[in-house]
Protein backbone atom coordinates (compact mmCIF):
# COMPACT_ATOMS: atom_id res chain seq x y z
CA UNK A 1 0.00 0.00 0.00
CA UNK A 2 1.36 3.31 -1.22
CA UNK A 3 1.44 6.02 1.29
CA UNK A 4 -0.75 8.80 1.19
CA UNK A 5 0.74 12.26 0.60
CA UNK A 6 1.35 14.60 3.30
CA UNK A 7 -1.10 17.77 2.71
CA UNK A 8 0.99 20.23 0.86
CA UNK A 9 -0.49 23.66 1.51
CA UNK A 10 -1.25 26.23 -1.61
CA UNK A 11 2.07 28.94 -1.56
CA UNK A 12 1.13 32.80 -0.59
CA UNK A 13 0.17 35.17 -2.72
CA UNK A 14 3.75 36.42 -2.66
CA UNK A 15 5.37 33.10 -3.92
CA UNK A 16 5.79 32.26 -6.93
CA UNK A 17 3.77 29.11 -7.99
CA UNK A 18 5.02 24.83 -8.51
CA UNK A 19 4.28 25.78 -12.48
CA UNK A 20 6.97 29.24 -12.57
CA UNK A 21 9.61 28.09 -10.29
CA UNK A 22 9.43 24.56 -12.70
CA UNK A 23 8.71 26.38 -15.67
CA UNK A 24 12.00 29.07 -14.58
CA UNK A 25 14.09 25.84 -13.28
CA UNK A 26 13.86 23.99 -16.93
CA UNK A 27 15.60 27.42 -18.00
CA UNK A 28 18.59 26.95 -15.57
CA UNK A 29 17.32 29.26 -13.00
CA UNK A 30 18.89 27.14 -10.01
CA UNK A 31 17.39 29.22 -7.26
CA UNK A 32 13.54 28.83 -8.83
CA UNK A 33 14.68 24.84 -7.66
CA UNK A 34 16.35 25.76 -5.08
CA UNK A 35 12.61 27.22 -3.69
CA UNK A 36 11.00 24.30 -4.54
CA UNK A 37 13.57 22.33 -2.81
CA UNK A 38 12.96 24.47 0.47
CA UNK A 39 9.43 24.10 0.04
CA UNK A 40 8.83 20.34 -0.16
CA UNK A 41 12.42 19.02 1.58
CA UNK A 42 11.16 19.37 5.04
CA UNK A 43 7.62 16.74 3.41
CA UNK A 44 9.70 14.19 1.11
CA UNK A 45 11.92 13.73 4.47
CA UNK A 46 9.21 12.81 6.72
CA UNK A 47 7.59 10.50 4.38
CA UNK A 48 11.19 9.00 3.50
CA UNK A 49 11.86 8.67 6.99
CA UNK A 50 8.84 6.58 7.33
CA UNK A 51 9.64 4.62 4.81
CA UNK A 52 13.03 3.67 5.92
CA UNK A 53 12.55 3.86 10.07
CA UNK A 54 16.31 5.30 9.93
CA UNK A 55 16.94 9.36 9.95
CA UNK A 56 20.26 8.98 8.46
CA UNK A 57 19.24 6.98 5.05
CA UNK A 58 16.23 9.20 5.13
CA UNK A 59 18.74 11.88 4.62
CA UNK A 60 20.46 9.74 1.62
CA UNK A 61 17.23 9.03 0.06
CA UNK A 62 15.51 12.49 0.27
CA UNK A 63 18.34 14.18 -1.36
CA UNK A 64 18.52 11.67 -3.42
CA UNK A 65 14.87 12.41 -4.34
CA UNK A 66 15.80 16.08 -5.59
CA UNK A 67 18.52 14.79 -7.61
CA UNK A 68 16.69 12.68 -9.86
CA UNK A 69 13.60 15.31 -9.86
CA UNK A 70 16.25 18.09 -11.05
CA UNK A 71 17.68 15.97 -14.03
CA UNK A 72 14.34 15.02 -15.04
CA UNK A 73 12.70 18.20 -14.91
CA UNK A 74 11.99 18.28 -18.54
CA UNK A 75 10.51 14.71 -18.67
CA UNK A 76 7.72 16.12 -15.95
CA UNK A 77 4.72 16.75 -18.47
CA UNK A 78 2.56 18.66 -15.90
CA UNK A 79 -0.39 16.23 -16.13
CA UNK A 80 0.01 16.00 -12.40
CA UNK A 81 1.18 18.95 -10.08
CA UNK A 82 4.51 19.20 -9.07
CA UNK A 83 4.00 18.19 -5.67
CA UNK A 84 2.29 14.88 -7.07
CA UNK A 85 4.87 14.24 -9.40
CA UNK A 86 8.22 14.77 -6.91
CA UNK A 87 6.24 12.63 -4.12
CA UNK A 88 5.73 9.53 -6.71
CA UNK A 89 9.70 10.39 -7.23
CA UNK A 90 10.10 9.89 -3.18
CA UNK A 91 8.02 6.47 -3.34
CA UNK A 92 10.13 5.35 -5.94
CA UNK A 93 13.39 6.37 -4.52
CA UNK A 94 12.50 5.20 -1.02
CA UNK A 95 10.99 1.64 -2.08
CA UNK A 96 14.25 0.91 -4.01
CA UNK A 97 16.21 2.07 -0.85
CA UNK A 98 14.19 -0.66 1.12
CA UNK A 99 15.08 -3.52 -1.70
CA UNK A 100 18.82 -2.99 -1.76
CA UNK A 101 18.38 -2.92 2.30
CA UNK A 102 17.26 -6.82 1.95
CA UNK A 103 19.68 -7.28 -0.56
CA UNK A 104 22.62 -6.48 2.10
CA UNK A 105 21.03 -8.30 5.53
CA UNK A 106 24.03 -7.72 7.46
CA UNK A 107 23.42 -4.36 8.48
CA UNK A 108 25.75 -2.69 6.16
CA UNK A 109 25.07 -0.04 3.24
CA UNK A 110 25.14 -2.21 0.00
CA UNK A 111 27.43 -0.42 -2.66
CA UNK A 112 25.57 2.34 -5.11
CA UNK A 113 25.28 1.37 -8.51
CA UNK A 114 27.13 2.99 -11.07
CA UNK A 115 24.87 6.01 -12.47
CA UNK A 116 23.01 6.10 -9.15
CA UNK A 117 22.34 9.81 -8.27
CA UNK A 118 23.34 9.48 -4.90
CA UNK A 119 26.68 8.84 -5.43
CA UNK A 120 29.91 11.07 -4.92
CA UNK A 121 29.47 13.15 -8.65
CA UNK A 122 28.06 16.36 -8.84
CA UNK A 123 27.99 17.42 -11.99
CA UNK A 124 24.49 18.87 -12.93
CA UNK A 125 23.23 19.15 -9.56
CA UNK A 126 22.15 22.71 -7.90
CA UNK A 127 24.43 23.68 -5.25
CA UNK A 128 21.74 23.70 -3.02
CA UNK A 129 21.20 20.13 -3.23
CA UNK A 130 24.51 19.47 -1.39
CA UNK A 131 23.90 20.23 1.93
CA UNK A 132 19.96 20.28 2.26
CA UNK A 133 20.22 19.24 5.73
CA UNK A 134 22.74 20.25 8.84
C-alpha cells in the first residue's frame, strides 16, 4: 500500500507558484529549484523517513529524491502537479532504498550502482542540493 501524501499547503500570494519556479528551473534558474527544494524538503523527508525507520538513510534518500527530480525536470509533463509528481519520485526512490536494504542483511550499506544519483558526482546538480540538511 502506497502512502498517502502529506497535505501540501497552496504557496502565498507572494510566492511564486510549482508551475513558474518549474517552468524558470527547466531554464537553468537554479534558485527557482532551489525554492522548490525548500518548500517540499522538510515533506519528502518525513515520508522517506517513514519509509526507511532510519533518519540517516532518510537523509540519503531524500536528497537523493531532488537529484533525480532536477535531471528530469523536462521529462515532468505537468499532467500532475509538481508536488504529485516529486512525491511519486520519493516512493520510488525510497521503495528501491528498502530492496537494496534486503539485498545487504548484514546491516551494512550495499554499494551504489554505477549512475546512481546518490553517489559522490556532482555534476548537474544545484548547489543547493549538497547540503539540504545540517
Amino acid at each position: 500500500m502506497t502512502p498517502t501524501p502529506p497535505d501540501i499547503p497552496a504557496p502565498q500570494p507572494s510566492e511564486p507558484a510549482d508551475a513558474d519556479l518549474v517552468a524558470r528551473a527547466r531554464q537553468g534558474d537554479t534558485d527557482a529549484f532551489g525554492v522548490l527544494v525548500r518548500r517540499y524538503f522538510d515533506r519528502v523527508f518525513g515520508l522517506v523517513v517513514n519509509m526507511l525507520g532510519r533518519r540517516e538513510d532518510a537523509e540519503d534518500v531524500a536528497q537523493t529524491v531532488f537529484i533525480r527530480a532536477y535531471r528530469a525536470l523536462n521529462r515532468f509533463r505537468g499532467d500532475a502537479t509538481f508536488s504529485t509528481w516529486l512525491y511519486r519520485i520519493a516512493v520510488n526512490t525510497a521503495s528501491s532504498a528498502l530492496a537494496r536494504r534486503r539485498l545487504a542483511p548484514d546491516g551494512r550499506r550495499p554499494e551504489r550502482a554505477a549512475g546512481d544519483p546518490g553517489g559522490g558526482g556532482r555534476g548537474g546538480v544545484p548547489s543547493v542540493l549538497r547540503h539540504t540538511r545540517s
